[in-house]
Protein backbone atom coordinates (compact mmCIF):
# COMPACT_ATOMS: atom_id res chain seq x y z
CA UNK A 1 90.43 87.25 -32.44
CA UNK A 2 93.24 86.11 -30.03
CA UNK A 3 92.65 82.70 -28.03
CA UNK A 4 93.71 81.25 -24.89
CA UNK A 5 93.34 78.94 -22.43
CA UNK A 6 94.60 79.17 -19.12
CA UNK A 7 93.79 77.23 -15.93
CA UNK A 8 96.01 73.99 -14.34
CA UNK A 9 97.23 71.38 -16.41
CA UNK A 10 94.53 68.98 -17.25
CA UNK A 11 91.78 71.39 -16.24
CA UNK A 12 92.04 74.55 -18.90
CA UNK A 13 89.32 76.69 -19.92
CA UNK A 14 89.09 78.35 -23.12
CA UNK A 15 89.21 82.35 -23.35
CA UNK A 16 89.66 85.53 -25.29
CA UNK A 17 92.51 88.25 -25.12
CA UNK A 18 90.53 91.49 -25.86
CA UNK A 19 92.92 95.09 -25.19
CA UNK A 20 95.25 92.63 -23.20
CA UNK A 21 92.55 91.74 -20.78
CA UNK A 22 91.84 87.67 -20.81
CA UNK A 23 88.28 86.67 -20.79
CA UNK A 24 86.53 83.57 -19.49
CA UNK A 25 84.47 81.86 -22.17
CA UNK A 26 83.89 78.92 -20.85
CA UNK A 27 80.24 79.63 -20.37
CA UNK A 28 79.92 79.94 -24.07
CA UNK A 29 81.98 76.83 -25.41
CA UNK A 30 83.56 74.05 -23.82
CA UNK A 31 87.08 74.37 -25.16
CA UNK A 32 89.17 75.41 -28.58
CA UNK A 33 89.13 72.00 -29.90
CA UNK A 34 88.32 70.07 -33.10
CA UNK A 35 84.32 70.02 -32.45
CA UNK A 36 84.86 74.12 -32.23
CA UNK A 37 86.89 74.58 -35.10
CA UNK A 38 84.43 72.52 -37.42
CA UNK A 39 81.85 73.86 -36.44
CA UNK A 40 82.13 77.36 -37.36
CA UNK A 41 83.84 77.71 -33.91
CA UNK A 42 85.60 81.54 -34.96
CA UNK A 43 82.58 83.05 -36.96
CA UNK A 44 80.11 82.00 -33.70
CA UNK A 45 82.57 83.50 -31.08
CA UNK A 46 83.05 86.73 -33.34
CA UNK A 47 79.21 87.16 -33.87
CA UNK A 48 78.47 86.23 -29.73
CA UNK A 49 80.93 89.00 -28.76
CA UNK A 50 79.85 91.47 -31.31
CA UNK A 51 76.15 91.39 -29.66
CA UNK A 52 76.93 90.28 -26.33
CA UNK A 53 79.68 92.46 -25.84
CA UNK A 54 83.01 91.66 -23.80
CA UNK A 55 81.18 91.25 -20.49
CA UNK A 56 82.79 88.22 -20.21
CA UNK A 57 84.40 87.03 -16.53
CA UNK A 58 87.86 88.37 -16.47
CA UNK A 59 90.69 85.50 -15.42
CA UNK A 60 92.63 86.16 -12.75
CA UNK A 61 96.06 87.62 -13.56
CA UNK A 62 97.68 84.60 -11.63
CA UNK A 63 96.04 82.06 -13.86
CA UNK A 64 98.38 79.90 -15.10
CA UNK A 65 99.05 80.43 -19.40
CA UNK A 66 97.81 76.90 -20.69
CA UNK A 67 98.57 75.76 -24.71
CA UNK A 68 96.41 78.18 -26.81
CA UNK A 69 94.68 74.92 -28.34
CA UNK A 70 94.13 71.61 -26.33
CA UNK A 71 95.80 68.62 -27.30
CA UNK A 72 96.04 67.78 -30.98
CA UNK A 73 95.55 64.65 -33.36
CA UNK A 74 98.82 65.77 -34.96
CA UNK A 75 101.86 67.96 -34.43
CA UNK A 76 103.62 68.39 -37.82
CA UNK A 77 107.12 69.69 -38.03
CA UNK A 78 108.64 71.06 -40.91
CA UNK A 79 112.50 70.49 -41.49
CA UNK A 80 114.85 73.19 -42.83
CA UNK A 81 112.27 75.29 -44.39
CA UNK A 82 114.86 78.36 -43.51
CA UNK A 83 117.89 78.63 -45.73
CA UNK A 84 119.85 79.80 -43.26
CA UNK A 85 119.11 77.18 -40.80
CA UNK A 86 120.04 74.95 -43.53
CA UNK A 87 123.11 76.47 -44.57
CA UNK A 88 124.23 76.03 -40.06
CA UNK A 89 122.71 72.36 -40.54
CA UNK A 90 125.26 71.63 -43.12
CA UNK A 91 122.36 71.38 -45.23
CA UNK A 92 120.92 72.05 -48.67
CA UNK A 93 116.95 73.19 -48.80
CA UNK A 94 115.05 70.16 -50.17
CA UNK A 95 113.15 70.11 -53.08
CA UNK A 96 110.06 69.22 -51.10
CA UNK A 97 108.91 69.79 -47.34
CA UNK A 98 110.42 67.67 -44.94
CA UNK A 99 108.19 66.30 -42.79
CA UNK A 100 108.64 64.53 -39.59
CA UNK A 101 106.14 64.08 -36.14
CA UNK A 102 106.19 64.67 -32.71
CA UNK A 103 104.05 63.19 -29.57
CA UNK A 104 101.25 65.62 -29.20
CA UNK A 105 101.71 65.01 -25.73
CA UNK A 106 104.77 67.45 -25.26
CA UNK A 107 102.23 70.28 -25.40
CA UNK A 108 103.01 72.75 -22.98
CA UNK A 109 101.53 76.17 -21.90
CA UNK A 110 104.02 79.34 -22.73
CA UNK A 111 105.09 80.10 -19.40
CA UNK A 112 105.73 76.79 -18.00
CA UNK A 113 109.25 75.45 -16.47
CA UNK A 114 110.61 72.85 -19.04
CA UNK A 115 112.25 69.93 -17.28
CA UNK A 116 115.32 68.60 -18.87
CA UNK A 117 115.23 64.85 -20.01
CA UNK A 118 117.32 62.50 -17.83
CA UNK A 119 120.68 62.02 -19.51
CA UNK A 120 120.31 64.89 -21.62
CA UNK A 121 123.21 66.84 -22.88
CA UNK A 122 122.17 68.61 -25.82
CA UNK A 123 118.60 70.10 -24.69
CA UNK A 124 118.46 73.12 -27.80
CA UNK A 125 115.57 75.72 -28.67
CA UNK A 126 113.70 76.90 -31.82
CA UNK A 127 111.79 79.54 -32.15
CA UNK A 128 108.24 78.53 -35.00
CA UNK A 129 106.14 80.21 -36.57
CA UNK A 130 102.98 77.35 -35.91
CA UNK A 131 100.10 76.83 -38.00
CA UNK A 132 96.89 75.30 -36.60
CA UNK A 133 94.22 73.72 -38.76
CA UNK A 134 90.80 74.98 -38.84
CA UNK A 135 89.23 72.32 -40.41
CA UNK A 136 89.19 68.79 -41.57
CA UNK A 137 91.10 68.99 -44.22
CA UNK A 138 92.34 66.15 -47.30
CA UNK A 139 92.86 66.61 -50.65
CA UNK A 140 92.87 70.12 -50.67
CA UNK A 141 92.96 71.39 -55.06
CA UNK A 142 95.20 74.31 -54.03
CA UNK A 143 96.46 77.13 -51.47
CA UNK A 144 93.68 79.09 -51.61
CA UNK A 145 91.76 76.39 -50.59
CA UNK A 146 94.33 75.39 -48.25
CA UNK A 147 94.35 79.10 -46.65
CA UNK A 148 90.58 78.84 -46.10
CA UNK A 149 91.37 75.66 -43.80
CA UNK A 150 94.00 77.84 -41.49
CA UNK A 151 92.38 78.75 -38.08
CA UNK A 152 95.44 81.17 -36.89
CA UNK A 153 98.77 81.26 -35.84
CA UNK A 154 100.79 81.07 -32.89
CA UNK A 155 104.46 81.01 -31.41
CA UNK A 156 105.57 77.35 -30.82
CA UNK A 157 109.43 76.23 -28.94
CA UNK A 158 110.13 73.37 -31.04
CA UNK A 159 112.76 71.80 -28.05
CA UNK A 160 114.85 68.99 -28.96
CA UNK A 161 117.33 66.84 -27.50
CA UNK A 162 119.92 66.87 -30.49
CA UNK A 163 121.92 63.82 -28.94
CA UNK A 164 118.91 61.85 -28.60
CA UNK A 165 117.78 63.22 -32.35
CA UNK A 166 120.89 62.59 -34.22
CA UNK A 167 122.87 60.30 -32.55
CA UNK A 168 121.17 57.53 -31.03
CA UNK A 169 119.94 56.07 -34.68
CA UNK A 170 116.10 56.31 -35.90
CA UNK A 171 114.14 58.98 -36.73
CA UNK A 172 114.20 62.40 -35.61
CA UNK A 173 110.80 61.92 -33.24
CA UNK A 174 112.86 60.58 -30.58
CA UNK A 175 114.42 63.88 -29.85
CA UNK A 176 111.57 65.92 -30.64
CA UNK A 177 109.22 63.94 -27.77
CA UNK A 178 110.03 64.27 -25.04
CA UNK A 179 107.61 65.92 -22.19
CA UNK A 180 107.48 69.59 -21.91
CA UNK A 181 108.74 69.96 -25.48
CA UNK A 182 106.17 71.73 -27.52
CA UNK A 183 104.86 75.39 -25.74
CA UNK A 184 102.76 76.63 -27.53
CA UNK A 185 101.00 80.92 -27.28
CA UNK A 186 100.45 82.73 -25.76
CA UNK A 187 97.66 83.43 -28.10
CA UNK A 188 96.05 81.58 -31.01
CA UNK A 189 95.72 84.73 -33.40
CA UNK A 190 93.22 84.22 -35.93
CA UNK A 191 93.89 84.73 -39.88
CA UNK A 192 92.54 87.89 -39.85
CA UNK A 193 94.72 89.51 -36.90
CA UNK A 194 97.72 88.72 -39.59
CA UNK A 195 98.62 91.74 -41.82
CA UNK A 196 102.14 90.66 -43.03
CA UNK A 197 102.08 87.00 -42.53
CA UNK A 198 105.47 86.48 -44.57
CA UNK A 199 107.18 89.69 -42.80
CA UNK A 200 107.14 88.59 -39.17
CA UNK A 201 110.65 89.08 -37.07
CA UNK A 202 111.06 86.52 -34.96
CA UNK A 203 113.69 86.27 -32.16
CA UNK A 204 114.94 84.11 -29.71
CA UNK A 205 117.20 84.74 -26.70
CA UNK A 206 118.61 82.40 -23.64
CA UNK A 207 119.70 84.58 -20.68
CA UNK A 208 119.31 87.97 -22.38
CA UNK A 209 121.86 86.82 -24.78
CA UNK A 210 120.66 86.96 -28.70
CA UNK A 211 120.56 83.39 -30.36
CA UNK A 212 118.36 83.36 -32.94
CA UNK A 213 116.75 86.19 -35.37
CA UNK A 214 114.74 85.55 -38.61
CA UNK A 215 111.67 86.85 -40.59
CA UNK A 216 108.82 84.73 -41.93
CA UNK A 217 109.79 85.96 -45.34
CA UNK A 218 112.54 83.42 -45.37
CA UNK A 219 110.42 80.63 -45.45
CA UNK A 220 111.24 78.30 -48.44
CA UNK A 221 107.57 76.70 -48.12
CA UNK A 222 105.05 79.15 -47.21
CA UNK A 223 101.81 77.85 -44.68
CA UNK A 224 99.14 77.93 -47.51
CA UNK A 225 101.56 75.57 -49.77
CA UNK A 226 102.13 73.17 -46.66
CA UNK A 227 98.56 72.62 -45.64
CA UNK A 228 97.70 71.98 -49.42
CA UNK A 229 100.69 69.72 -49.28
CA UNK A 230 100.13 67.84 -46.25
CA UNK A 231 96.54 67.25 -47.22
CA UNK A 232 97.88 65.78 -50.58
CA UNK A 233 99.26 63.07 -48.08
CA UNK A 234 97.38 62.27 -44.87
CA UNK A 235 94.09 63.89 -43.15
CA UNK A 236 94.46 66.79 -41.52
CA UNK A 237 92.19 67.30 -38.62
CA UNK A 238 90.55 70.38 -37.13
CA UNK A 239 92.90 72.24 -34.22
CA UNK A 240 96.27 69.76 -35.55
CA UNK A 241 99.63 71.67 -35.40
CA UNK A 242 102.16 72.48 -38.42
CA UNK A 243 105.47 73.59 -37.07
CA UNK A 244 107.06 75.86 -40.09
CA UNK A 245 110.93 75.30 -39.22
CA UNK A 246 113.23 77.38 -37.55
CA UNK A 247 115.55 80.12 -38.43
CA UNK A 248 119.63 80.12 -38.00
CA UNK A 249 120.86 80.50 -34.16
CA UNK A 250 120.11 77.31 -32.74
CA UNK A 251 122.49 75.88 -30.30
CA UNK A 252 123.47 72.81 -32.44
CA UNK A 253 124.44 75.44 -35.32
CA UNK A 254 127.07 77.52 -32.80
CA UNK A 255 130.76 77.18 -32.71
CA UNK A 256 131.41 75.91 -30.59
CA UNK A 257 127.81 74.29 -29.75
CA UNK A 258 125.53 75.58 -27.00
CA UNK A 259 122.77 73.57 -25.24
CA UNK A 260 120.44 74.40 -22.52
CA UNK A 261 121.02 73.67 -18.43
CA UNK A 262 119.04 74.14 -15.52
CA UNK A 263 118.44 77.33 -14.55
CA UNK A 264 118.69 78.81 -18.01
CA UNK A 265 115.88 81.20 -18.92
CA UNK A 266 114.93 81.14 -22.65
CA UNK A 267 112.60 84.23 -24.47
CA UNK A 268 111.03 83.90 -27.76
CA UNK A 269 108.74 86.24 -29.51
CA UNK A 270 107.13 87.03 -33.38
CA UNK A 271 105.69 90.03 -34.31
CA UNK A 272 101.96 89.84 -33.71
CA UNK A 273 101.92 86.50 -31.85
CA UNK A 274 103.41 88.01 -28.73
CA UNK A 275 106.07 85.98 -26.49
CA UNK A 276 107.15 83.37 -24.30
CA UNK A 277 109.45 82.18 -21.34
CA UNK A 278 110.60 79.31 -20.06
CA UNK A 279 113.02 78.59 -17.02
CA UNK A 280 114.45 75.35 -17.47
CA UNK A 281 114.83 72.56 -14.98
């Protein structure tokens, strides 16, 4: 199963993309959140279209591309989980995940203009391979269990303001928060859509012009390990986000260094999770 939402900010409706058509299913369930996911959410939706069929209201082709999942409890990033990255970060991989957090409010649908933070000059991109939880989840005994507890996948643009990150003291959060800083789709795609979870290409571009390009398979902690881990931790709750890290090209790691302005158009895309765009503002 693929889901979506689409509709205005503040007013999204949860859907289906069947043979690239999106479906209303708002009729059926009121939206893609925790209560859904916990409650056998994916299994009812699979068995309702497998009897009802996909007569389902077809959205408008103007509808705005909302967040695939509605705000979360957590976002969850994942530090230098690509060796690459790394090695451009100056960086060795750590010996455990590193784990940092960022407002749940930046969520942001796909498509959407990004606005660049007031005194911003070091706006940068990352194309992420994102996790979201299926379940309530703590104290999971291993990665099998910790698989079971996976909803799906999807393509997050983990945006940061490097200045703000790096150089203005604290912790990384600061320049991981701020509004418009998280889209997330365009699809949720369930476990099963995923044949080669760790051999997904993944590329990122800004103005036509290559930045980054990495596989899944470089991942130095895989997503069943970092659920499992996490839970070990703190709760995990149904529909939170897990952002897996980022591979080599982002505009901190250039030489020199490249950061985003307005007008610059950034594209993103992983192999079965399909793509995004931004404009930026």
């Amino acid at each position: 199963m693929k889901l979506i939402r689409f509709g205005k900010k503040g007013s999204e409706k949860p859907g289906v993309l069947v043979d690239g058509k999106r479906l209303d299913c708002s009729s059926w369930f009121n939206d893609w959140d925790s209560l859904f996911f916990n409650s056998g959410g994916i299994g009812k939706l699979k068995t309702m279209i497998g009897e009802k069929g996909t007569g389902l209201p077809l959205v408008p082709e103007n509808e705005r591309w909302a967040s695939c999942v509605p705000r979360p409890g957590m976002i969850i990033c994942i530090g230098l989980n690509y060796s690459d990255h790394a090695r451009e970060s100056g960086m060795e991989l750590p010996g455990e995940p590193i784990i940092f957090m960022k407002a749940t409010n930046t969520l942001h649908g796909p498509f959407d203009e990004v606005e660049i933070p007031r005194q911003s000059r070091k706006t940068d991109w990352e194309v992420e391979l994102a996790v979201v939880v299926g379940r309530d989840s703590l104290y999971l005994e291993n990665e099998t269990e910790a698989r079971e507890a996976i909803a799906g996948f999807s393509i997050l643009n983990d945006l940061s303001e490097r200045e703000f990150q790096l150089e203005r003291g604290g912790q990384w959060v600061k320049g991981k928060s701020c509004p418009g800083f998280s889209p997330l789709g365009p699809y949720l795609a369930t476990r099963d859509e995923i044949t080669n979870l760790f051999d997904l290409n993944m590329e990122l571009s800004v103005n036509g012009e290559l930045m980054q390009k990495g596989n899944t398979g470089n991942m130095a902690f895989k997503p069943d390990f970092l659920v499992y881990y996490l839970s070990r931790f703190m709760k995990l709750e149904a529909g939170d986000i897990i952002a897996t890290g980022t591979p080599a090209g982002v505009g901190l790691g250039h030489s020199p260094q490249k950061f985003l302005a307005p007008g610059d158009v950034v594209e993103l895309s992983i192999d079965q999770l399909g793509n995004q765009k931004q404009k930026f503002v």
